[in-house]
PDB file of N, CA and C in Angstrom:
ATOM      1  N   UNK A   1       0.820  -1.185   0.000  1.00  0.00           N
ATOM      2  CA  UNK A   1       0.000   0.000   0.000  1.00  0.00           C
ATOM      3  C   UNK A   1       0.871   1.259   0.000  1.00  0.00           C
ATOM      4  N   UNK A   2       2.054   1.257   0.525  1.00  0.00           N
ATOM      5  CA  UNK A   2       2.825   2.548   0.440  1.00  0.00           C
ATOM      6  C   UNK A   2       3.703   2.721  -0.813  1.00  0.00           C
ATOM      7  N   UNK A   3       3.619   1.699  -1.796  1.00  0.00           N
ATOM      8  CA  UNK A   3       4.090   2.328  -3.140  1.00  0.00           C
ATOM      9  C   UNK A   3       2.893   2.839  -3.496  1.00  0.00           C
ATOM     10  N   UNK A   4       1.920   2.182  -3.831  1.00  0.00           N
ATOM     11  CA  UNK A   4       0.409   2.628  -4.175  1.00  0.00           C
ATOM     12  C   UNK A   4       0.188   4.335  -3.656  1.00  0.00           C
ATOM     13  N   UNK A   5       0.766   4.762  -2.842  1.00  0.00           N
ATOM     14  CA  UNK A   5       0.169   5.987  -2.095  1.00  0.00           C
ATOM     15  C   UNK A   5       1.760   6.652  -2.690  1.00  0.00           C
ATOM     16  N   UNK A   6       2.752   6.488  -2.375  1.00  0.00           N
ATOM     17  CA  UNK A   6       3.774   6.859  -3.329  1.00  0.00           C
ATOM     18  C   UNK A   6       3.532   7.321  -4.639  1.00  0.00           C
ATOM     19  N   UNK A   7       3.151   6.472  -5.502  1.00  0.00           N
ATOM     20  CA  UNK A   7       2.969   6.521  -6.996  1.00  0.00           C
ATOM     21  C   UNK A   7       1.780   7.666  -6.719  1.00  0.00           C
ATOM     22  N   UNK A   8       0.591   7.792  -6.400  1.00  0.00           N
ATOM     23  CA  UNK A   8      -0.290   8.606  -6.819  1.00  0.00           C
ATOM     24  C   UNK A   8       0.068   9.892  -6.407  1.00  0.00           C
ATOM     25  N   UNK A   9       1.256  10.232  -5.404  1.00  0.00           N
ATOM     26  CA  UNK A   9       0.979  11.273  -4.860  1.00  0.00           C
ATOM     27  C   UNK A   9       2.085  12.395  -6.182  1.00  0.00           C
ATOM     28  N   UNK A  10       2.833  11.230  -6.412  1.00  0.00           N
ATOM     29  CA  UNK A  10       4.065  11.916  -7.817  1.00  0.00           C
ATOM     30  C   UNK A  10       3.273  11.948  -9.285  1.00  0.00           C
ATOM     31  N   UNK A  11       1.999  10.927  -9.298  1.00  0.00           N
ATOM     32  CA  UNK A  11       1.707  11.140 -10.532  1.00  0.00           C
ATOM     33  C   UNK A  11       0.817  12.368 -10.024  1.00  0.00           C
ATOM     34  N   UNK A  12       0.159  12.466  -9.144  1.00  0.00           N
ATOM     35  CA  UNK A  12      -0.883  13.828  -8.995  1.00  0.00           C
ATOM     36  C   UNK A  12       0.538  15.555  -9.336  1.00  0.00           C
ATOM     37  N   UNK A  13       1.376  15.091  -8.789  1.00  0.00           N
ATOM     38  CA  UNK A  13       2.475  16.447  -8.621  1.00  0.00           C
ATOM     39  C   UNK A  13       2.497  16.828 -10.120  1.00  0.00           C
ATOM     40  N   UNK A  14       3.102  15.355 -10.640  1.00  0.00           N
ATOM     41  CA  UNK A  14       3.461  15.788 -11.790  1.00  0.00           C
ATOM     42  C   UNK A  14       2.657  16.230 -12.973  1.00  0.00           C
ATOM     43  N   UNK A  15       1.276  16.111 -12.812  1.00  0.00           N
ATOM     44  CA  UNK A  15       0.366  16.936 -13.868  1.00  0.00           C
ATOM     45  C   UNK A  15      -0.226  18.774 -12.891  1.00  0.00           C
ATOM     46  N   UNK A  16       0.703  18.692 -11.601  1.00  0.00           N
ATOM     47  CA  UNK A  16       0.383  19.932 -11.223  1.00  0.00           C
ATOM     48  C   UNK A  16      -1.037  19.940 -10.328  1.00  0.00           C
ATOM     49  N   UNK A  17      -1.841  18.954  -9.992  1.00  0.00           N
ATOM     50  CA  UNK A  17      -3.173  18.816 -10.216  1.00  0.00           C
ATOM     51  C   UNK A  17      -3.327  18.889  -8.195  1.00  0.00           C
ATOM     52  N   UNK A  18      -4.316  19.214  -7.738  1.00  0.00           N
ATOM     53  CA  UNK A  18      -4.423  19.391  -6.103  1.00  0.00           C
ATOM     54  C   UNK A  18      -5.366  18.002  -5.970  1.00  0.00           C
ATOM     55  N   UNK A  19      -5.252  17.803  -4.927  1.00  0.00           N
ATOM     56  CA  UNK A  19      -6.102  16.866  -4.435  1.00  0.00           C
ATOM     57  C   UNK A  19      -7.463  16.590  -4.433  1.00  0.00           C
ATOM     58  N   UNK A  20      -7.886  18.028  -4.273  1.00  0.00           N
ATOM     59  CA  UNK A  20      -9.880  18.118  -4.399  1.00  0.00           C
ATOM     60  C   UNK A  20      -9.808  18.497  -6.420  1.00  0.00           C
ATOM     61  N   UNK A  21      -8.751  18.429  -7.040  1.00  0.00           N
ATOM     62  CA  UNK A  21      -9.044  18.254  -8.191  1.00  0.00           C
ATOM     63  C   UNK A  21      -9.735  16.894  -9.029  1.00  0.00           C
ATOM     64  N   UNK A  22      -8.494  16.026  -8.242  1.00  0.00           N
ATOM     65  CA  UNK A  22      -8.641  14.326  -8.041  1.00  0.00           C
ATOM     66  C   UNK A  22      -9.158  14.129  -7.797  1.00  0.00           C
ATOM     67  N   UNK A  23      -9.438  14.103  -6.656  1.00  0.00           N
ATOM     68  CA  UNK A  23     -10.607  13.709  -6.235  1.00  0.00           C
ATOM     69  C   UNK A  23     -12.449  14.521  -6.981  1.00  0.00           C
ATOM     70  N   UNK A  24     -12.160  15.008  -7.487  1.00  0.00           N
ATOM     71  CA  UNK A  24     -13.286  15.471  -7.842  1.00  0.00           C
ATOM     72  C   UNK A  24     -13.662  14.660  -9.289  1.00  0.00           C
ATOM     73  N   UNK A  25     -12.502  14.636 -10.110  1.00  0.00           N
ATOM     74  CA  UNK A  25     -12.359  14.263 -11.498  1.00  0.00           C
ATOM     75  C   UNK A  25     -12.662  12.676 -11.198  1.00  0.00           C
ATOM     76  N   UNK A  26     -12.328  11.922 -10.087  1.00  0.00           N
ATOM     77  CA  UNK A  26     -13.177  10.570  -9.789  1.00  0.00           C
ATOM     78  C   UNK A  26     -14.008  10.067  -8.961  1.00  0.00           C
ATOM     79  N   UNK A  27     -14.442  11.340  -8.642  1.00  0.00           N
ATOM     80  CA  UNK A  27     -16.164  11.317  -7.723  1.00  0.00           C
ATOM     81  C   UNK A  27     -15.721  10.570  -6.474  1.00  0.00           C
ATOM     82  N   UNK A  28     -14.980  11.003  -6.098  1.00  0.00           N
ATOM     83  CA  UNK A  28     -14.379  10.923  -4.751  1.00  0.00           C
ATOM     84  C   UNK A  28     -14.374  11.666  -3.815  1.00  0.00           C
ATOM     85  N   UNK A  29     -15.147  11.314  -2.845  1.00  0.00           N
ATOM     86  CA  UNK A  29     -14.537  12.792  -1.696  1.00  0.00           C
ATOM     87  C   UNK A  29     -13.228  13.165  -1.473  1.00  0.00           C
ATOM     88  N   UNK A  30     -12.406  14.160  -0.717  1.00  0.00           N
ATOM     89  CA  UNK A  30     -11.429  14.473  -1.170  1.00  0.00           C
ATOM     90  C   UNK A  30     -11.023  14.095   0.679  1.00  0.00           C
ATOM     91  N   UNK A  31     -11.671  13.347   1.428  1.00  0.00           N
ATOM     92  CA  UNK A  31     -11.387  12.659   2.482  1.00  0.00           C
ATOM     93  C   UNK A  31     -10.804  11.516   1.993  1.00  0.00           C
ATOM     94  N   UNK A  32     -11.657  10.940   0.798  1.00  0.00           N
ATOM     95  CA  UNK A  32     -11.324   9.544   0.442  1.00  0.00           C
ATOM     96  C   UNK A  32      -9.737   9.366  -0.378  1.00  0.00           C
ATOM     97  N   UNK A  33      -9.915  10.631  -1.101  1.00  0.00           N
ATOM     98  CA  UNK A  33      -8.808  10.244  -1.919  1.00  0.00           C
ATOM     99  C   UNK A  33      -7.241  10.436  -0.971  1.00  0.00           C
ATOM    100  N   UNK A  34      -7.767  11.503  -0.327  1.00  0.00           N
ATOM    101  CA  UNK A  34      -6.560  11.842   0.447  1.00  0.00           C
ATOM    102  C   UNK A  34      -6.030  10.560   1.612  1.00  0.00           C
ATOM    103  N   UNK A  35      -6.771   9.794   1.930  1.00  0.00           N
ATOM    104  CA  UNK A  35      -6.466   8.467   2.483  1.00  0.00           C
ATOM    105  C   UNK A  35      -5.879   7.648   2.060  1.00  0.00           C
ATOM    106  N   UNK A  36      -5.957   7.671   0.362  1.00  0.00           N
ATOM    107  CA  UNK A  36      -5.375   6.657  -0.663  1.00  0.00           C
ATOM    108  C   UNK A  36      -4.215   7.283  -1.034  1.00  0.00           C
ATOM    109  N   UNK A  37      -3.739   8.399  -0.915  1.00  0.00           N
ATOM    110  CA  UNK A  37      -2.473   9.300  -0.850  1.00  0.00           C
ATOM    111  C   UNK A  37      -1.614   8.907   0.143  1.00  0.00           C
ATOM    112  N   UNK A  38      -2.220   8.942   1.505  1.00  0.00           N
ATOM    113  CA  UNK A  38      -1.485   9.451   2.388  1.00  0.00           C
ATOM    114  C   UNK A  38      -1.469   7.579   2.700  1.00  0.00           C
ATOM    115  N   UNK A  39      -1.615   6.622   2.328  1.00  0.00           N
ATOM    116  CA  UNK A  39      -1.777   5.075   2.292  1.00  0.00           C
ATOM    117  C   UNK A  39      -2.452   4.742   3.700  1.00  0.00           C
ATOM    118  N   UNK A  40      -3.430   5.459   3.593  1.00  0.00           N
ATOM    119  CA  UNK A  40      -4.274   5.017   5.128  1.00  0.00           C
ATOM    120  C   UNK A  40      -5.494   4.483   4.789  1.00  0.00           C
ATOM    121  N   UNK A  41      -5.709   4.112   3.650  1.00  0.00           N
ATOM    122  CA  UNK A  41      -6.822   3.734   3.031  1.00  0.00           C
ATOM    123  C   UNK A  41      -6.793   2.310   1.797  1.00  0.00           C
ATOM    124  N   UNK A  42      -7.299   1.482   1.814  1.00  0.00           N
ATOM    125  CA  UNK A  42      -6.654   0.628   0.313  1.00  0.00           C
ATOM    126  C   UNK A  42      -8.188   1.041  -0.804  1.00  0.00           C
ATOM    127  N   UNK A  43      -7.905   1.675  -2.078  1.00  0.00           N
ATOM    128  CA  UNK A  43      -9.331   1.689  -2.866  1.00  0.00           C
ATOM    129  C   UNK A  43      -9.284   0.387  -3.246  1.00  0.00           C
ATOM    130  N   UNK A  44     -11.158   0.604  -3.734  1.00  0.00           N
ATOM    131  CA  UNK A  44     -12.200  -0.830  -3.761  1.00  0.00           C
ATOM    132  C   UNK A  44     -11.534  -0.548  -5.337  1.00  0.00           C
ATOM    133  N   UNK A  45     -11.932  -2.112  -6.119  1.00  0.00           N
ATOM    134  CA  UNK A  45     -11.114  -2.267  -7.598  1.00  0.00           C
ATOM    135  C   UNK A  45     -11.927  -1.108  -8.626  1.00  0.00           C
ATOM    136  N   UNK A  46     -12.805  -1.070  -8.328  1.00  0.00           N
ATOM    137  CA  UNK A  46     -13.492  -0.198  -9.163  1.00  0.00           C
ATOM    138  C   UNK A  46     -12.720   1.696  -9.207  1.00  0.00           C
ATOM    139  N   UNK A  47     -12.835   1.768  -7.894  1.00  0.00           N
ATOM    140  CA  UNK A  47     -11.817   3.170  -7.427  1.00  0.00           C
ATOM    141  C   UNK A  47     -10.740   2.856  -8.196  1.00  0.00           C
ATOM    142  N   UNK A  48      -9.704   2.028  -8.168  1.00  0.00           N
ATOM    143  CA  UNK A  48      -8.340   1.423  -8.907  1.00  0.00           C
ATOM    144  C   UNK A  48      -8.345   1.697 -10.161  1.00  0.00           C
ATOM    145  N   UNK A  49      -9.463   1.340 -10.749  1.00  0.00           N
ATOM    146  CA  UNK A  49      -9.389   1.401 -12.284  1.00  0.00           C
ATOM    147  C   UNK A  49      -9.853   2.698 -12.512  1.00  0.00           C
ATOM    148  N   UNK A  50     -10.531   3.485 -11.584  1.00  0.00           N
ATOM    149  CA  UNK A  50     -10.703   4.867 -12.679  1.00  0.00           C
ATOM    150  C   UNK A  50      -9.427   5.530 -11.938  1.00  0.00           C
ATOM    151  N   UNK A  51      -8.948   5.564 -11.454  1.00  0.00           N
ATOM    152  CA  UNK A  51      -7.319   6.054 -10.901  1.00  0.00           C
ATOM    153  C   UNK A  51      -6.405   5.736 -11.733  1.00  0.00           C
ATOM    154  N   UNK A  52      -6.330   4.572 -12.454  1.00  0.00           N
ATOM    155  CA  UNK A  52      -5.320   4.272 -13.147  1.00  0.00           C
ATOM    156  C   UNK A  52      -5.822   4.728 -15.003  1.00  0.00           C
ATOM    157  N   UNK A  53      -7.218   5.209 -15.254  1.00  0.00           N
ATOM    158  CA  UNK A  53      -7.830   5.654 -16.514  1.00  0.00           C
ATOM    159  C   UNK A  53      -7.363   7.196 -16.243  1.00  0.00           C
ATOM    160  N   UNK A  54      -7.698   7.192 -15.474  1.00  0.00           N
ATOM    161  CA  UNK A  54      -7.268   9.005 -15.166  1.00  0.00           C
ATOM    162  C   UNK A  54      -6.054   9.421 -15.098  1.00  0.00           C
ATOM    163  N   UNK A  55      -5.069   8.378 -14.418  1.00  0.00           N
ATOM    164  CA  UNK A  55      -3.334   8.832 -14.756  1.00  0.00           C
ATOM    165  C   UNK A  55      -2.458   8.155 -15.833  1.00  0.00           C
ATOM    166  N   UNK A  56      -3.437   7.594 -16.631  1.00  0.00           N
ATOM    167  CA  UNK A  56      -2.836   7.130 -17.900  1.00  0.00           C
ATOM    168  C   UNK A  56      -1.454   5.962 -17.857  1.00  0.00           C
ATOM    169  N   UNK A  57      -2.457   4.779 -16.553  1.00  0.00           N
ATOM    170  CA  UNK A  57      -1.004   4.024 -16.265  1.00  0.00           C
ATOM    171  C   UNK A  57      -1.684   2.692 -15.816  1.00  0.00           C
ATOM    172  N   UNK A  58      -1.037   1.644 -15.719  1.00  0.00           N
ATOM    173  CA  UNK A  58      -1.510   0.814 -15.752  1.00  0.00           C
ATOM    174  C   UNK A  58      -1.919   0.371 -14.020  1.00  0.00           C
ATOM    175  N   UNK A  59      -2.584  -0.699 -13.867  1.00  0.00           N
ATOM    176  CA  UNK A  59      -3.001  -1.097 -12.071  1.00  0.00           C
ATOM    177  C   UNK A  59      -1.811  -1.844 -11.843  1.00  0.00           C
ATOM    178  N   UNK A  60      -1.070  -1.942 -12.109  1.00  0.00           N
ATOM    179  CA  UNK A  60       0.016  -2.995 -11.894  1.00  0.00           C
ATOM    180  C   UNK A  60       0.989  -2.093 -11.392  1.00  0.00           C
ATOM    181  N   UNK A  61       1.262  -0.917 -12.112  1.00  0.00           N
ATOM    182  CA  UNK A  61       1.991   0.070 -12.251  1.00  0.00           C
ATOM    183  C   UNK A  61       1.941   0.538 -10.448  1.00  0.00           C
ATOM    184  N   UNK A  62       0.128   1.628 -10.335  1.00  0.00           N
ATOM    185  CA  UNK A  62      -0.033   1.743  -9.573  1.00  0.00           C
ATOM    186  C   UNK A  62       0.138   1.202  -7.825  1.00  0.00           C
ATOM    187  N   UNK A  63       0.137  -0.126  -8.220  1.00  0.00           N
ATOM    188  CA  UNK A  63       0.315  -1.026  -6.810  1.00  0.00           C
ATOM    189  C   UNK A  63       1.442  -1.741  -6.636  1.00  0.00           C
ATOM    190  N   UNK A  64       1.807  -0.853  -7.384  1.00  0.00           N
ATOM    191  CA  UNK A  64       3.916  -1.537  -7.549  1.00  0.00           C
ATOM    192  C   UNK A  64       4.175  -2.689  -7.643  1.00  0.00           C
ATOM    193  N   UNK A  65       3.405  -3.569  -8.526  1.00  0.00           N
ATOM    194  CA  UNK A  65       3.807  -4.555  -9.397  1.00  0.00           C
ATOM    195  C   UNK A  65       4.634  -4.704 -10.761  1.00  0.00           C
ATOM    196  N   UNK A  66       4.638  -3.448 -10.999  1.00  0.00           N
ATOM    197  CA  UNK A  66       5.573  -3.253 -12.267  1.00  0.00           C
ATOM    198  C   UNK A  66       5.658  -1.793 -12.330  1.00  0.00           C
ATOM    199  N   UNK A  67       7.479  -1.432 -12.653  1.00  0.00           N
ATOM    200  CA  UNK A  67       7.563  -0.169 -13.249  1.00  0.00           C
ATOM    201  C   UNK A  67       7.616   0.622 -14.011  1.00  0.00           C
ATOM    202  N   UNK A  68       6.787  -0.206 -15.113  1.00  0.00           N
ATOM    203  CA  UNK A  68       6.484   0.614 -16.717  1.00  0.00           C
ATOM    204  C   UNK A  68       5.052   0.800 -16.447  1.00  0.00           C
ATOM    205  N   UNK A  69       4.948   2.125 -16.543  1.00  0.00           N
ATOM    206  CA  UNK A  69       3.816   2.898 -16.461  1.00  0.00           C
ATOM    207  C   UNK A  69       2.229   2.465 -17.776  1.00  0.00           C
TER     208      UNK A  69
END
């Protein structure tokens, strides 16, 4: 879970984007998402996949199973 919260917090930096952006762009409260940031939270698979549609990377990627994006 702490690459998972790793990875999102560099892919969120690196498009510049705030948190209640993210969270907004996947109908997330911005309690929720910020839990999945800060790895105090694990998202349900459905959350996973629009996280990984939205940062243009794969779920594998995300949960540090692999490091090609």
């Amino acid at each position: 879970m702490e690459e998972m919260s790793t990875r999102l917090l560099s892919l969120r930096k690196e498009r510049n984007l705030k948190q209640t952006e993210v969270a907004e762009a996947l109908g997330l409260s911005i309690s929720s998402y910020c839990r999945y940031e800060y790895g105090q939270r694990e998202p349900t698979v459905s959350v996973l996949i629009r996280m990984a549609d939205f940062y243009g990377v794969s779920i594998d990627y995300l949960v540090g199973r692999n490091d090609v994006r």
